[in-house]
PDB file of N, CA and C in Angstrom:
ATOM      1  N   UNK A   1      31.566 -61.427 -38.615  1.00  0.00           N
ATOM      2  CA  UNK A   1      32.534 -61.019 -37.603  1.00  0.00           C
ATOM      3  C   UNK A   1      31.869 -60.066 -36.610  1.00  0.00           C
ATOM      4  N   UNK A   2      32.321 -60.569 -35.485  1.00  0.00           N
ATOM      5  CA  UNK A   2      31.384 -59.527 -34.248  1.00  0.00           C
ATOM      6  C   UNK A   2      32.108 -58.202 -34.071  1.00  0.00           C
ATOM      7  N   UNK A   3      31.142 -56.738 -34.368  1.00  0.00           N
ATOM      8  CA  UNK A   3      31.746 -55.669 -33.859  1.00  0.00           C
ATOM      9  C   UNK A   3      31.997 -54.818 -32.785  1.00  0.00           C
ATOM     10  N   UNK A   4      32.589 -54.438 -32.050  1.00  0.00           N
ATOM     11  CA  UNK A   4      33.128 -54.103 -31.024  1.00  0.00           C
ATOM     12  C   UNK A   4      32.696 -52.735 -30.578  1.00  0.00           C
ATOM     13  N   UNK A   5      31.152 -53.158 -29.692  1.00  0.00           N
ATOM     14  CA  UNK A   5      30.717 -51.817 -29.606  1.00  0.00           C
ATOM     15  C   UNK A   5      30.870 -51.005 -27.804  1.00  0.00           C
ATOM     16  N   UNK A   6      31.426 -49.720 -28.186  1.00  0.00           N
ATOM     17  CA  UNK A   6      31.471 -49.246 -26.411  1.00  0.00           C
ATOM     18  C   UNK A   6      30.129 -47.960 -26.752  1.00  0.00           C
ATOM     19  N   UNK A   7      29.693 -48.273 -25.613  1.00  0.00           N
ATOM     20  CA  UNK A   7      28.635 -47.069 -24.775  1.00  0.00           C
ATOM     21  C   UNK A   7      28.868 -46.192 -23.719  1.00  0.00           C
ATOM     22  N   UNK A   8      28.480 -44.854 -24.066  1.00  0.00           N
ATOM     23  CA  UNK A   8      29.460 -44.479 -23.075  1.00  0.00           C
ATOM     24  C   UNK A   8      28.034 -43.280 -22.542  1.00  0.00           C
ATOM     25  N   UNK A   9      28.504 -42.972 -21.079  1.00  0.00           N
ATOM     26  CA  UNK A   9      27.816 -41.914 -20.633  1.00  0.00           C
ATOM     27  C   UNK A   9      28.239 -41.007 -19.629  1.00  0.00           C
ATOM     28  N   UNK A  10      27.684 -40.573 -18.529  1.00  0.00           N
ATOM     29  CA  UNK A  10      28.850 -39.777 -17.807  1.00  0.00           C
ATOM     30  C   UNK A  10      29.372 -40.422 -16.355  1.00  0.00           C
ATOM     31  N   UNK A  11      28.194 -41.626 -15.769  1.00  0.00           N
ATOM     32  CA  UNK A  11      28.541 -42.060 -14.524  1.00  0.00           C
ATOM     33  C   UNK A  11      29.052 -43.664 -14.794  1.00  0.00           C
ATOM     34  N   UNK A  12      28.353 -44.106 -16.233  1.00  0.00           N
ATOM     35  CA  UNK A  12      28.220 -45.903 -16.608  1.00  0.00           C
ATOM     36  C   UNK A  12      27.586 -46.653 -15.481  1.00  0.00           C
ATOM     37  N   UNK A  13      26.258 -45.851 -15.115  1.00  0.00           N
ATOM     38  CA  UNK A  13      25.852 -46.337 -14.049  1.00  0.00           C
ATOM     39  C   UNK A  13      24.425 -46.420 -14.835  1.00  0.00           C
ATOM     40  N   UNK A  14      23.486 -46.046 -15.548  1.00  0.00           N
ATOM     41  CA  UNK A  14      22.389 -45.872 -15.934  1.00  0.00           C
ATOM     42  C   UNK A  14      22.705 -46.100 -17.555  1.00  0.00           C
ATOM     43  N   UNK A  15      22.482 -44.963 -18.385  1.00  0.00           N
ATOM     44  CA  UNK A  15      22.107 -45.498 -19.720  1.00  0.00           C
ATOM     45  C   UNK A  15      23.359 -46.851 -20.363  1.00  0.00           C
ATOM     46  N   UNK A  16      24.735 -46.278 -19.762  1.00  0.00           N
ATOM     47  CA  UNK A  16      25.466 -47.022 -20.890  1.00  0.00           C
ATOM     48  C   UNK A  16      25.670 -48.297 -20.098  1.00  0.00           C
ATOM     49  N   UNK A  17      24.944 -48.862 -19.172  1.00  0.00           N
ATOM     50  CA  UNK A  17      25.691 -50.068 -18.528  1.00  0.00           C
ATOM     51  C   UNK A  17      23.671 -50.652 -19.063  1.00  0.00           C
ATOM     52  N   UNK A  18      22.328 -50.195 -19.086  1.00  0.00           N
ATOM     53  CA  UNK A  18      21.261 -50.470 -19.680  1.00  0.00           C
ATOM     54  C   UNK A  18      21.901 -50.764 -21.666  1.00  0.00           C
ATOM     55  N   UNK A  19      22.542 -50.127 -22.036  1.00  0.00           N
ATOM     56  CA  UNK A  19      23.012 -50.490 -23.537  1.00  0.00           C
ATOM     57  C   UNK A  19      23.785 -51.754 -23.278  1.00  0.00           C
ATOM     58  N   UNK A  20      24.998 -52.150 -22.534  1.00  0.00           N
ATOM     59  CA  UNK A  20      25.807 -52.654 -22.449  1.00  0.00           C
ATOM     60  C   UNK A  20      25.318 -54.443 -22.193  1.00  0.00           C
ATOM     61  N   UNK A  21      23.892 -53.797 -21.126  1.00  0.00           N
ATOM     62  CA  UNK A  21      23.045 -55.461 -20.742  1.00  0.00           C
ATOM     63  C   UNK A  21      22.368 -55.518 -22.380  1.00  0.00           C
ATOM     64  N   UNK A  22      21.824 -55.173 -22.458  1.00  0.00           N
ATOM     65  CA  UNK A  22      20.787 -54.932 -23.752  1.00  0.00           C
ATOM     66  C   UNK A  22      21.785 -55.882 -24.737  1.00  0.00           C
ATOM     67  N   UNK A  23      22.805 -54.959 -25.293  1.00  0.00           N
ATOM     68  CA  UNK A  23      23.415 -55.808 -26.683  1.00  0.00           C
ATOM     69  C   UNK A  23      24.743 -56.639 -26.130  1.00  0.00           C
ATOM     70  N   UNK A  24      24.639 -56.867 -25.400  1.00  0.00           N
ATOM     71  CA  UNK A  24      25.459 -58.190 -24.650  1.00  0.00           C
ATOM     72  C   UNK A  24      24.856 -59.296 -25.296  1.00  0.00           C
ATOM     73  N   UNK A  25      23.599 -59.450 -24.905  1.00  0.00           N
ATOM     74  CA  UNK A  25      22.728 -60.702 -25.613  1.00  0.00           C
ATOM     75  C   UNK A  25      22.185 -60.664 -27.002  1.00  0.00           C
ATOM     76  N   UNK A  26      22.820 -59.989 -27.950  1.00  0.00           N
ATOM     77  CA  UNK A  26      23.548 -59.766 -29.527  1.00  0.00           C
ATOM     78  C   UNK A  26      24.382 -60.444 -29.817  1.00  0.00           C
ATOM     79  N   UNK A  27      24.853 -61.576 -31.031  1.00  0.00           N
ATOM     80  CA  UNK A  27      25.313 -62.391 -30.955  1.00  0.00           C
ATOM     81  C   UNK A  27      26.735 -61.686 -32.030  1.00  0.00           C
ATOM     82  N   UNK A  28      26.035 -60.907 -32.713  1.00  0.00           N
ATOM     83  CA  UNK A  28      26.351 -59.720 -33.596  1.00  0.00           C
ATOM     84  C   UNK A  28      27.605 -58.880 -33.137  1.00  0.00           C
ATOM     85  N   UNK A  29      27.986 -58.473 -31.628  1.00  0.00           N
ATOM     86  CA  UNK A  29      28.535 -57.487 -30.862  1.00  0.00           C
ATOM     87  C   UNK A  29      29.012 -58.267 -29.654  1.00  0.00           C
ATOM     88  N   UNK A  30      30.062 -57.372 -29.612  1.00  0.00           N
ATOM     89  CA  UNK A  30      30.973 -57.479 -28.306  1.00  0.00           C
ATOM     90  C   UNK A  30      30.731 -56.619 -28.043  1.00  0.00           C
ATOM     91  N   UNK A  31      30.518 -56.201 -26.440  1.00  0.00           N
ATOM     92  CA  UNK A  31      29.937 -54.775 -25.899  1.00  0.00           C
ATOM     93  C   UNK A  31      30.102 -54.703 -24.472  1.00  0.00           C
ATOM     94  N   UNK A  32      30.893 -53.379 -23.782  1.00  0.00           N
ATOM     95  CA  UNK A  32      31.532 -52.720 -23.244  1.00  0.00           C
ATOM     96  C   UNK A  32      30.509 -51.045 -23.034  1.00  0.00           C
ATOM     97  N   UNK A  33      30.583 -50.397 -21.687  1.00  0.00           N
ATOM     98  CA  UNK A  33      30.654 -49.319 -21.592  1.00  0.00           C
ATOM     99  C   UNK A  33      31.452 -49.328 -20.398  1.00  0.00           C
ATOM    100  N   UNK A  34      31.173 -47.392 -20.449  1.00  0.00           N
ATOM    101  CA  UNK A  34      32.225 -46.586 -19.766  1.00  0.00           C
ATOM    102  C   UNK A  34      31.382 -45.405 -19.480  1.00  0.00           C
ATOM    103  N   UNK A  35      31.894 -44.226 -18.665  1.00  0.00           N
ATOM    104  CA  UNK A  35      31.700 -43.144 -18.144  1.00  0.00           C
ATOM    105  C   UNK A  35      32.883 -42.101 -18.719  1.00  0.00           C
ATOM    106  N   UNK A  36      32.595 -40.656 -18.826  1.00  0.00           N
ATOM    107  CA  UNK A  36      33.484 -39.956 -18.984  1.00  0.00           C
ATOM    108  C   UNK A  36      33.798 -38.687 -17.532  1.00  0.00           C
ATOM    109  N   UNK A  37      33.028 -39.280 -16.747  1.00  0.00           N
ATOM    110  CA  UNK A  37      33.447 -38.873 -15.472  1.00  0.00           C
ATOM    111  C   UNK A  37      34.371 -39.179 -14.607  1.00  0.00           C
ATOM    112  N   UNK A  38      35.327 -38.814 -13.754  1.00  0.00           N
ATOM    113  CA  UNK A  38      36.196 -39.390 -13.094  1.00  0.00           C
ATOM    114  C   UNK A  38      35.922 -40.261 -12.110  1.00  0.00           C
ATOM    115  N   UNK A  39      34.394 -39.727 -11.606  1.00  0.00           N
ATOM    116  CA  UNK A  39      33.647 -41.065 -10.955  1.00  0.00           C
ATOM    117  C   UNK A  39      32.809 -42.258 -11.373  1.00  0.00           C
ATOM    118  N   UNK A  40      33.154 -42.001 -12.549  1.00  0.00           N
ATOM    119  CA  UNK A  40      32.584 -43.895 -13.458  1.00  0.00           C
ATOM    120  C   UNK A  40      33.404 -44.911 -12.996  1.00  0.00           C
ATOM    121  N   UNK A  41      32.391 -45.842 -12.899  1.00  0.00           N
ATOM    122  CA  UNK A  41      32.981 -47.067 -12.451  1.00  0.00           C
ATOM    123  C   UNK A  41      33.863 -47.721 -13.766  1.00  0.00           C
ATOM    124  N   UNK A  42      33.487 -47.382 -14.785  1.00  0.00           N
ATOM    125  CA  UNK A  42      34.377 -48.081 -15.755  1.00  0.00           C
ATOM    126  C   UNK A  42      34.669 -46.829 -16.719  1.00  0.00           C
ATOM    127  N   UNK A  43      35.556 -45.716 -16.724  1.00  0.00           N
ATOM    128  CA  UNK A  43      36.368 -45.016 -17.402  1.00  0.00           C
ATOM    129  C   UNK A  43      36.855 -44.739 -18.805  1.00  0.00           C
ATOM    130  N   UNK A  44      36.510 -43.964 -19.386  1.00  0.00           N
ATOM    131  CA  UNK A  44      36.997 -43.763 -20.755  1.00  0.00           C
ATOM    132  C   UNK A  44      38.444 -44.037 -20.909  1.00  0.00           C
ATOM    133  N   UNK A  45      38.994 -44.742 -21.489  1.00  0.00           N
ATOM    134  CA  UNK A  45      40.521 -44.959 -21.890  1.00  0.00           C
ATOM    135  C   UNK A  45      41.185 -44.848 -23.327  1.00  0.00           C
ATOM    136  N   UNK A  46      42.254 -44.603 -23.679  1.00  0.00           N
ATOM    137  CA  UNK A  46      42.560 -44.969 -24.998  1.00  0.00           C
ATOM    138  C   UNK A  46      42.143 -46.282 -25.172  1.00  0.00           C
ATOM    139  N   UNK A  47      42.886 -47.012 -24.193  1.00  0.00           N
ATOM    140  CA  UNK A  47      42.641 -48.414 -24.333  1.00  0.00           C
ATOM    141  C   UNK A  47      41.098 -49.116 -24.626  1.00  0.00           C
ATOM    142  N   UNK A  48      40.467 -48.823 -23.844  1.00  0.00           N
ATOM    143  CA  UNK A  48      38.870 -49.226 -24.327  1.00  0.00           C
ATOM    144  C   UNK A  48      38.046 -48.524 -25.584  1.00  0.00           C
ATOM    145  N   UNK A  49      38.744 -47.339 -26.103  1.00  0.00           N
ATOM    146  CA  UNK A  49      38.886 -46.560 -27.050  1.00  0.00           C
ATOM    147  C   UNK A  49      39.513 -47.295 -28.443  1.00  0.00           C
ATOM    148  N   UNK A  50      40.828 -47.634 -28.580  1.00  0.00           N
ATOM    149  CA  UNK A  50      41.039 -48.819 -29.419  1.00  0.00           C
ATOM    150  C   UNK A  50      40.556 -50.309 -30.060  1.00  0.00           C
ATOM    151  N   UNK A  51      39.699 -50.619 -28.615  1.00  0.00           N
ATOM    152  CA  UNK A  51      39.316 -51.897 -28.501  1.00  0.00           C
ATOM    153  C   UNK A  51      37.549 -51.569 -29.858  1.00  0.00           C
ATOM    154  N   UNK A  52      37.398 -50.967 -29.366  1.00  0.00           N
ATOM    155  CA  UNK A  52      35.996 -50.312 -30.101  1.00  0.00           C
ATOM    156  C   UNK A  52      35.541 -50.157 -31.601  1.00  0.00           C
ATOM    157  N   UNK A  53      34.919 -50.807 -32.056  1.00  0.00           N
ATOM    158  CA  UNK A  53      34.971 -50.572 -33.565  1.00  0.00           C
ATOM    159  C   UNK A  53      33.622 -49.149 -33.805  1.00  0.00           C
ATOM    160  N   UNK A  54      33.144 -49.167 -32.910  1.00  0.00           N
ATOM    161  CA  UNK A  54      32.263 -48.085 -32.824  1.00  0.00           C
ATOM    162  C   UNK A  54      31.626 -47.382 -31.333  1.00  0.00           C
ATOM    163  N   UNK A  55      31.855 -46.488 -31.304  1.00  0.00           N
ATOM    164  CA  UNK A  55      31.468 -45.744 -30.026  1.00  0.00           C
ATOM    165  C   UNK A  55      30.275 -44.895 -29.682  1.00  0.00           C
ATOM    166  N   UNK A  56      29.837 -45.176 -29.013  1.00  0.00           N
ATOM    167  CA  UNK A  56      28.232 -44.118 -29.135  1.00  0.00           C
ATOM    168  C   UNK A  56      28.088 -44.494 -27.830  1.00  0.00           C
ATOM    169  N   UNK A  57      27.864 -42.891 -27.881  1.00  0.00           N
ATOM    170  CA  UNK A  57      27.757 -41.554 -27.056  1.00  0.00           C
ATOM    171  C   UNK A  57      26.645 -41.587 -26.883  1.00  0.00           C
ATOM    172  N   UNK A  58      26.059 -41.060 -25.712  1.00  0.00           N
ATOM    173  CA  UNK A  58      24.405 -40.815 -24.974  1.00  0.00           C
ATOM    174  C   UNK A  58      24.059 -39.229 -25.527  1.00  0.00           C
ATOM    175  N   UNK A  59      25.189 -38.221 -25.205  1.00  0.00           N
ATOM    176  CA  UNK A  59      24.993 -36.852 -25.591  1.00  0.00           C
ATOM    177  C   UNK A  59      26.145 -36.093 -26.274  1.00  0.00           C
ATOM    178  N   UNK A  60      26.222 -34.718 -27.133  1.00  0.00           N
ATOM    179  CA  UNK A  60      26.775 -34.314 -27.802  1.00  0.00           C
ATOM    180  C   UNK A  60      28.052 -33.773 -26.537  1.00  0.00           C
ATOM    181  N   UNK A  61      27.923 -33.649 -25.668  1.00  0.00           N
ATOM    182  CA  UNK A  61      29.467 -32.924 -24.852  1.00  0.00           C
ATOM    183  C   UNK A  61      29.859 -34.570 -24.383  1.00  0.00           C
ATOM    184  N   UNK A  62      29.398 -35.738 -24.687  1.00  0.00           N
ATOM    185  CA  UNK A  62      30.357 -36.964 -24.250  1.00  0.00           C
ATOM    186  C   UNK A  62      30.971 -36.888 -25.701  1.00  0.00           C
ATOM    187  N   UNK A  63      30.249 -36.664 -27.135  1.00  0.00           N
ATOM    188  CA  UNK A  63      31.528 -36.685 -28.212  1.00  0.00           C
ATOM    189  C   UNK A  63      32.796 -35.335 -27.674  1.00  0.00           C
ATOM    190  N   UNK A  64      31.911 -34.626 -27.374  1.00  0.00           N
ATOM    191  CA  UNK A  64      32.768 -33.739 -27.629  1.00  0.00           C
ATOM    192  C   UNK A  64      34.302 -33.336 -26.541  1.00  0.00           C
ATOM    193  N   UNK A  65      33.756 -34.728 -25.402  1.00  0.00           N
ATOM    194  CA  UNK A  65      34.689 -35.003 -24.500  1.00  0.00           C
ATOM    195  C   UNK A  65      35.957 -35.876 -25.192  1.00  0.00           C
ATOM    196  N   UNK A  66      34.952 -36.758 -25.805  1.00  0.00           N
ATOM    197  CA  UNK A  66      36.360 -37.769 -26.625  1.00  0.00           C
ATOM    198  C   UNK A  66      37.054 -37.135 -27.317  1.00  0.00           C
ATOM    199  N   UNK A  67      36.159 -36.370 -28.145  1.00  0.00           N
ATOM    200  CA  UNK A  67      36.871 -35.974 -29.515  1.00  0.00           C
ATOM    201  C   UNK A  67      38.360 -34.606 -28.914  1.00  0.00           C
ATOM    202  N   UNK A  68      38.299 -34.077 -27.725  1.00  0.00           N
ATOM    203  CA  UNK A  68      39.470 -33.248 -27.046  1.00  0.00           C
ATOM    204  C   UNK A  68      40.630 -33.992 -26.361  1.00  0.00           C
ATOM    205  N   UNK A  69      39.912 -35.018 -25.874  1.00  0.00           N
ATOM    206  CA  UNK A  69      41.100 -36.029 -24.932  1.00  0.00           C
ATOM    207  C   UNK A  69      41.716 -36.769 -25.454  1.00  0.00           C
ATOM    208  N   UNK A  70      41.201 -37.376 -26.843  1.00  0.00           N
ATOM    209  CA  UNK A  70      41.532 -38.705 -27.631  1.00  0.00           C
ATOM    210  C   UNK A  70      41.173 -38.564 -29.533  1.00  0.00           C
ATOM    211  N   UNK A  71      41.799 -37.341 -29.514  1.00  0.00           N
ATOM    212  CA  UNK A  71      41.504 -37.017 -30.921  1.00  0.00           C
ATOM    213  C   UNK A  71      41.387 -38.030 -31.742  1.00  0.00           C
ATOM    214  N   UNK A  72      42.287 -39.032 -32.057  1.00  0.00           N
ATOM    215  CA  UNK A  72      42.452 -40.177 -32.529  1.00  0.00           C
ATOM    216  C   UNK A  72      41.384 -40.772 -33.440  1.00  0.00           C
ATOM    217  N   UNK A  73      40.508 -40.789 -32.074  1.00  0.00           N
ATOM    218  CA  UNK A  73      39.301 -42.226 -32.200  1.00  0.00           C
ATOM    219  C   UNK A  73      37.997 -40.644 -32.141  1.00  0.00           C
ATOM    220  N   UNK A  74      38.041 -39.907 -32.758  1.00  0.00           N
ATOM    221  CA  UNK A  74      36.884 -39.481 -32.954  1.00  0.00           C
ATOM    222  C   UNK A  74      35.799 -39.587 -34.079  1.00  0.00           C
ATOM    223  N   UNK A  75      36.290 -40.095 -35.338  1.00  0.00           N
ATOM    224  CA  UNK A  75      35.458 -41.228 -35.998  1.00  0.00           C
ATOM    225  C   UNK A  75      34.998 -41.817 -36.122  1.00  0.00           C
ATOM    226  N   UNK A  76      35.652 -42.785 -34.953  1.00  0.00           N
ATOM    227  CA  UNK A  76      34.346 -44.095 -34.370  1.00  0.00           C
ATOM    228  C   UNK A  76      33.193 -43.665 -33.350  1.00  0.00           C
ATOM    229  N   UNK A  77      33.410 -42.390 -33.005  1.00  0.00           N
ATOM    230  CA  UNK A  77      32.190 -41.926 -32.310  1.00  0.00           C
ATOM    231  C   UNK A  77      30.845 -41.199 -33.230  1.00  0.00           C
ATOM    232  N   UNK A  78      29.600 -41.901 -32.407  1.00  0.00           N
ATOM    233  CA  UNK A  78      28.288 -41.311 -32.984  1.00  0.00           C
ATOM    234  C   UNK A  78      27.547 -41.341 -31.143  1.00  0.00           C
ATOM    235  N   UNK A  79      26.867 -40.252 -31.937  1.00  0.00           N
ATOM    236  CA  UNK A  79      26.451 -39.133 -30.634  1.00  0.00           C
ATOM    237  C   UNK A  79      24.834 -40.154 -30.729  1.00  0.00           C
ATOM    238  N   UNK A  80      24.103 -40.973 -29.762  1.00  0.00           N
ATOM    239  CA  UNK A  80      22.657 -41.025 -29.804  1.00  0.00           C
ATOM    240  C   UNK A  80      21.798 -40.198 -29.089  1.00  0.00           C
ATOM    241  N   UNK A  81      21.954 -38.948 -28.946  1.00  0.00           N
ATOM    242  CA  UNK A  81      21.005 -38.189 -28.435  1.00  0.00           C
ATOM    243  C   UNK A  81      20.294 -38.669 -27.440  1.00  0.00           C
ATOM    244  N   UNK A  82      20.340 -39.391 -26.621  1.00  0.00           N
ATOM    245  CA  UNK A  82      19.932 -39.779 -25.494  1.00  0.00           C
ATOM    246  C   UNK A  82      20.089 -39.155 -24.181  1.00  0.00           C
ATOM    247  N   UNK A  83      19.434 -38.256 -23.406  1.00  0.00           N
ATOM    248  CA  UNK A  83      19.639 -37.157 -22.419  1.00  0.00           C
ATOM    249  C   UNK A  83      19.307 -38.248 -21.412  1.00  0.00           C
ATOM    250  N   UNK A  84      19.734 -37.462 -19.827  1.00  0.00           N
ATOM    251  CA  UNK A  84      20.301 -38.231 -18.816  1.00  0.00           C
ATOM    252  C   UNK A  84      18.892 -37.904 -18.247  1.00  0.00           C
ATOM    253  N   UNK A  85      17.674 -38.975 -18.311  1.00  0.00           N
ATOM    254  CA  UNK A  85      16.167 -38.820 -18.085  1.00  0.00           C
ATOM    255  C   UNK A  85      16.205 -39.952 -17.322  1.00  0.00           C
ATOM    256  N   UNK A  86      16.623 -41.545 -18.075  1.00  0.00           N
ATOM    257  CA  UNK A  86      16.751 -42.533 -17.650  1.00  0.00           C
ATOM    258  C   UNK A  86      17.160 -43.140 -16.280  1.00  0.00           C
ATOM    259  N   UNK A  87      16.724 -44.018 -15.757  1.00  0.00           N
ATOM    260  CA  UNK A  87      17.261 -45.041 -14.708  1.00  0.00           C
ATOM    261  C   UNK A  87      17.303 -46.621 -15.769  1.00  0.00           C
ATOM    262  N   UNK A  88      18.467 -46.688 -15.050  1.00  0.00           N
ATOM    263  CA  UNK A  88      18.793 -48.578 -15.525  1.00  0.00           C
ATOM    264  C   UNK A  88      17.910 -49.501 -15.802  1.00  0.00           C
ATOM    265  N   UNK A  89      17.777 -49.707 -17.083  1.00  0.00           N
ATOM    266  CA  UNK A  89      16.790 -50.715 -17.646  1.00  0.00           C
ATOM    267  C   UNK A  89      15.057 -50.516 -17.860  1.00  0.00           C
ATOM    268  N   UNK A  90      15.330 -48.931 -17.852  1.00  0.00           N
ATOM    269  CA  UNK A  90      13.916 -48.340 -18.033  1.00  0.00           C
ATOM    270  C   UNK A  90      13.428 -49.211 -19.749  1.00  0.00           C
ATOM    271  N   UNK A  91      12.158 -49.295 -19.647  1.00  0.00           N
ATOM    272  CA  UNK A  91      11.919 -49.831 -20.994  1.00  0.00           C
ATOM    273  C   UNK A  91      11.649 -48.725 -22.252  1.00  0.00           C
ATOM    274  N   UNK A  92      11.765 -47.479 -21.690  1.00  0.00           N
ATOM    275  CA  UNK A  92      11.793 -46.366 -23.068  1.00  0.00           C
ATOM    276  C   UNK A  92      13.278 -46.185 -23.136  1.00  0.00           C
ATOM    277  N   UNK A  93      14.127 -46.359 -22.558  1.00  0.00           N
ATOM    278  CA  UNK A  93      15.711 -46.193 -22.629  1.00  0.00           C
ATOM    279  C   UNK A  93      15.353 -47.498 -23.739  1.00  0.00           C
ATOM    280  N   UNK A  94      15.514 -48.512 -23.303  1.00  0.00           N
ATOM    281  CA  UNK A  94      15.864 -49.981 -24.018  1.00  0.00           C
ATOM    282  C   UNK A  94      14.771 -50.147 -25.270  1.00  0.00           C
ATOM    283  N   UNK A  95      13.585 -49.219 -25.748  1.00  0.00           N
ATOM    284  CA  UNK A  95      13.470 -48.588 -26.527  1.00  0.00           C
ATOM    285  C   UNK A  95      14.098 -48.027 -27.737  1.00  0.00           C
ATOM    286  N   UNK A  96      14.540 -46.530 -27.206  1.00  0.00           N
ATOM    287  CA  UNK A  96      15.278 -45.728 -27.516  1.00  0.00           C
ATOM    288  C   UNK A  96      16.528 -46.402 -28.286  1.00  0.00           C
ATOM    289  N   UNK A  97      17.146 -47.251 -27.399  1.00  0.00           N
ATOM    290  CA  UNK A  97      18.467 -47.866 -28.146  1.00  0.00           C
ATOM    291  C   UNK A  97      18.434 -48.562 -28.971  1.00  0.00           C
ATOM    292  N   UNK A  98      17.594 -49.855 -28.908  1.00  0.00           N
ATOM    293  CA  UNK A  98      17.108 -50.578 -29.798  1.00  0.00           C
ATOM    294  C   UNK A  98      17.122 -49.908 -31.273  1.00  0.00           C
ATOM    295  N   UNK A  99      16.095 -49.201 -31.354  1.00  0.00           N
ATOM    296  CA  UNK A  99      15.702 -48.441 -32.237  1.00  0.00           C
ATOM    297  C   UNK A  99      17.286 -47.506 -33.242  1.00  0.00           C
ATOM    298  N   UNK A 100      17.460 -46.936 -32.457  1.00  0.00           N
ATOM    299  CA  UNK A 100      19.007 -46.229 -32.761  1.00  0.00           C
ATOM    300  C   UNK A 100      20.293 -47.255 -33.173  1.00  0.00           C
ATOM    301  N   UNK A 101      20.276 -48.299 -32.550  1.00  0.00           N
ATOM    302  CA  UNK A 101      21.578 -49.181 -32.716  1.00  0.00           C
ATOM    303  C   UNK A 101      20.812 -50.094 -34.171  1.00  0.00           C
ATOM    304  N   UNK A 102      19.769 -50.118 -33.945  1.00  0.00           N
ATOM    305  CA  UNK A 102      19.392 -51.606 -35.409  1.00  0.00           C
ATOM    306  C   UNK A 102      19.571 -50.394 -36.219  1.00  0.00           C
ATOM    307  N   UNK A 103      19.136 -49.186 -36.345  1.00  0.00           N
ATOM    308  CA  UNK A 103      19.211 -48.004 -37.622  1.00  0.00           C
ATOM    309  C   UNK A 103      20.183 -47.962 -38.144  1.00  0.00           C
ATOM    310  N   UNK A 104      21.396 -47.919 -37.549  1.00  0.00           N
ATOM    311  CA  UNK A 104      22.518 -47.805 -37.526  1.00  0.00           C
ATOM    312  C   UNK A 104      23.073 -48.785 -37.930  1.00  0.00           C
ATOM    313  N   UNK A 105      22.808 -50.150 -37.961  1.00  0.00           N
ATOM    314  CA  UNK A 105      23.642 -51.245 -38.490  1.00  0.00           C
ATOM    315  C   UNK A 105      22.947 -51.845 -39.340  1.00  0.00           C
ATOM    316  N   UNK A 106      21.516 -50.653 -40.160  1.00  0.00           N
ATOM    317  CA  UNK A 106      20.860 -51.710 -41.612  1.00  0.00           C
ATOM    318  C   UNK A 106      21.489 -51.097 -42.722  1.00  0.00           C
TER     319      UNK A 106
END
């Protein structure tokens, strides 16, 4: 059964939309990001929040954004330590994730 993963960062313009291309082509995952900025193009919601069987976060103040706005779903969030260094589709970002997301699901 495919799990329902969102990425999230602060614009969804760089790391979490680079996660989002990345495990798109995972046959494993359904995959979605978002921003927790008011200027993300695609927005943190309950709704995309529900949809999510797991959520991961680029940095510790995006958990710690969910976990105040949307108490709820702060369980399904894991923080990947990933600081805002990156541009879109850098190959140490797509690296980085790789590495973190297969860890995470052996």
């Amino acid at each position: 059964m495919n799990k329902n993963l969102l990425f999230v960062c602060i614009a969804n313009i760089q790391r979490s939309k680079t996660a989002e291309a990345l495990f798109k082509k995972d046959k494993r995952f359904s995959v979605k990001s978002a921003g927790v900025s008011e200027y993300a193009e695609n927005q943190v919601t309950k709704k995309i929040l529900e949809w999510a069987d797991h959520v991961f976060v680029m940095e510790p103040w995006h958990q710690n954004f969910i976990e105040k706005r949307f108490p709820k779903y702060k369980k399904k969030v894991v923080c990947l330590n990933i600081h805002d260094i990156y541009f879109f589709n850098d190959p140490k970002l797509i690296q980085n994730l790789q590495e973190k997301i297969n860890a995470f699901f052996q």
